[in-house]
Protein backbone atom coordinates (compact mmCIF):
# COMPACT_ATOMS: atom_id res chain seq x y z
CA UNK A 1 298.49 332.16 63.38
CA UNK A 2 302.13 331.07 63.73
CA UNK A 3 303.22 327.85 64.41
CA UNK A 4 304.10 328.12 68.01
CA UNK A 5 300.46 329.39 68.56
CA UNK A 6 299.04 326.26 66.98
CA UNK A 7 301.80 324.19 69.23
CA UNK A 8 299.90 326.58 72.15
CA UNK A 9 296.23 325.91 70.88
CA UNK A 10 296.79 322.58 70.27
CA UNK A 11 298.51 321.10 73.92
CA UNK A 12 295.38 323.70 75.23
CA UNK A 13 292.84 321.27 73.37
CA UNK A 14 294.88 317.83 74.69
CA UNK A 15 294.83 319.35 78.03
CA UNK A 16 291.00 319.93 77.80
CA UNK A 17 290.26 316.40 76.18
CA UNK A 18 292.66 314.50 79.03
CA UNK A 19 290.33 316.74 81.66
CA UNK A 20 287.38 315.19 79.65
CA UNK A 21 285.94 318.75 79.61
CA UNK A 22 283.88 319.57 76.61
CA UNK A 23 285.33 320.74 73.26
CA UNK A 24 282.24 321.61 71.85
CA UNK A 25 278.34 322.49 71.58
CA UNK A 26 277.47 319.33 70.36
CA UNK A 27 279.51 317.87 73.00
CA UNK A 28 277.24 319.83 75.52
CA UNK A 29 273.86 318.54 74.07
CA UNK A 30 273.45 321.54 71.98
CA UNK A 31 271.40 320.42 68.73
CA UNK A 32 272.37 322.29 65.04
CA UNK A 33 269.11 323.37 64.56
CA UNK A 34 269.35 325.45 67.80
CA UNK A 35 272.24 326.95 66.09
CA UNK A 36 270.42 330.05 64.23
CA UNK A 37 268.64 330.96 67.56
CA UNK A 38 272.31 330.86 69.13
CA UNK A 39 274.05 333.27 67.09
CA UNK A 40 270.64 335.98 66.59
CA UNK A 41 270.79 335.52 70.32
CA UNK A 42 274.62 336.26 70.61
CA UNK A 43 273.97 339.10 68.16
CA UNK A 44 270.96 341.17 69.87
CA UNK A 45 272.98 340.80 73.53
CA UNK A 46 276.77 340.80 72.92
CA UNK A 47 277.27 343.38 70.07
CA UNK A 48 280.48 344.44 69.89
CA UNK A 49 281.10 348.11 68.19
CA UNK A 50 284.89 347.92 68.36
CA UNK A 51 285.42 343.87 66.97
CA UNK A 52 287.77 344.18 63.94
CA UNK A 53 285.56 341.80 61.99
CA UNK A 54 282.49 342.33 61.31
CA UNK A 55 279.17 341.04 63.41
CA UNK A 56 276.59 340.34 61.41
CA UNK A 57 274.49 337.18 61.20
CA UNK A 58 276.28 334.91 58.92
CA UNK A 59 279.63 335.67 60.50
CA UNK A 60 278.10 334.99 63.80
CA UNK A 61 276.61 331.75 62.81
CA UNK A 62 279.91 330.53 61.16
CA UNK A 63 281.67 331.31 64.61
CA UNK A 64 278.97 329.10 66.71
CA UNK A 65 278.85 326.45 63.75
CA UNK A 66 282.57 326.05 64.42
CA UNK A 67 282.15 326.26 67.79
CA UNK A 68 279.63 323.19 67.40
CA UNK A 69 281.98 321.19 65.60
CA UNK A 70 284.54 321.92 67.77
CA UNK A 71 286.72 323.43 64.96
CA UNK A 72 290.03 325.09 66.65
CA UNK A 73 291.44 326.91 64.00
């Protein structure tokens, strides 16, 4: 990502903390051990054959663990 991207993403996240809108799972009462059932779920429903990376489980589960965290890059 170039840096006026993470200038973009960044004033995108401000914006959404000022709004006091959620920045994450955890922040929406979603526990980590519901986190495995999350991304099988994501997985079995919302394949998709043309994503450049690859969908398998443990990319899957790294996405929603970031996603927890609230990890924006």
């Amino acid at each position: 990502m170039d840096k006026a991207s993470h200038v973009v993403v960044k004033e995108i996240f401000r914006l959404l903390s000022d709004l006091e809108i959620p920045l994450s799972l955890r922040e929406l009462g979603i526990t980590r051990d519901q986190l495995p059932y999350i991304a099988k779920t994501a997985l079995k429903n919302w394949s998709r054959p043309n994503s450049p990376r690859p969908l398998n489980y443990e990319n899957v589960l790294g996405l929603v663990e970031k996603i927890w965290y609230g990890k924006q890059f």
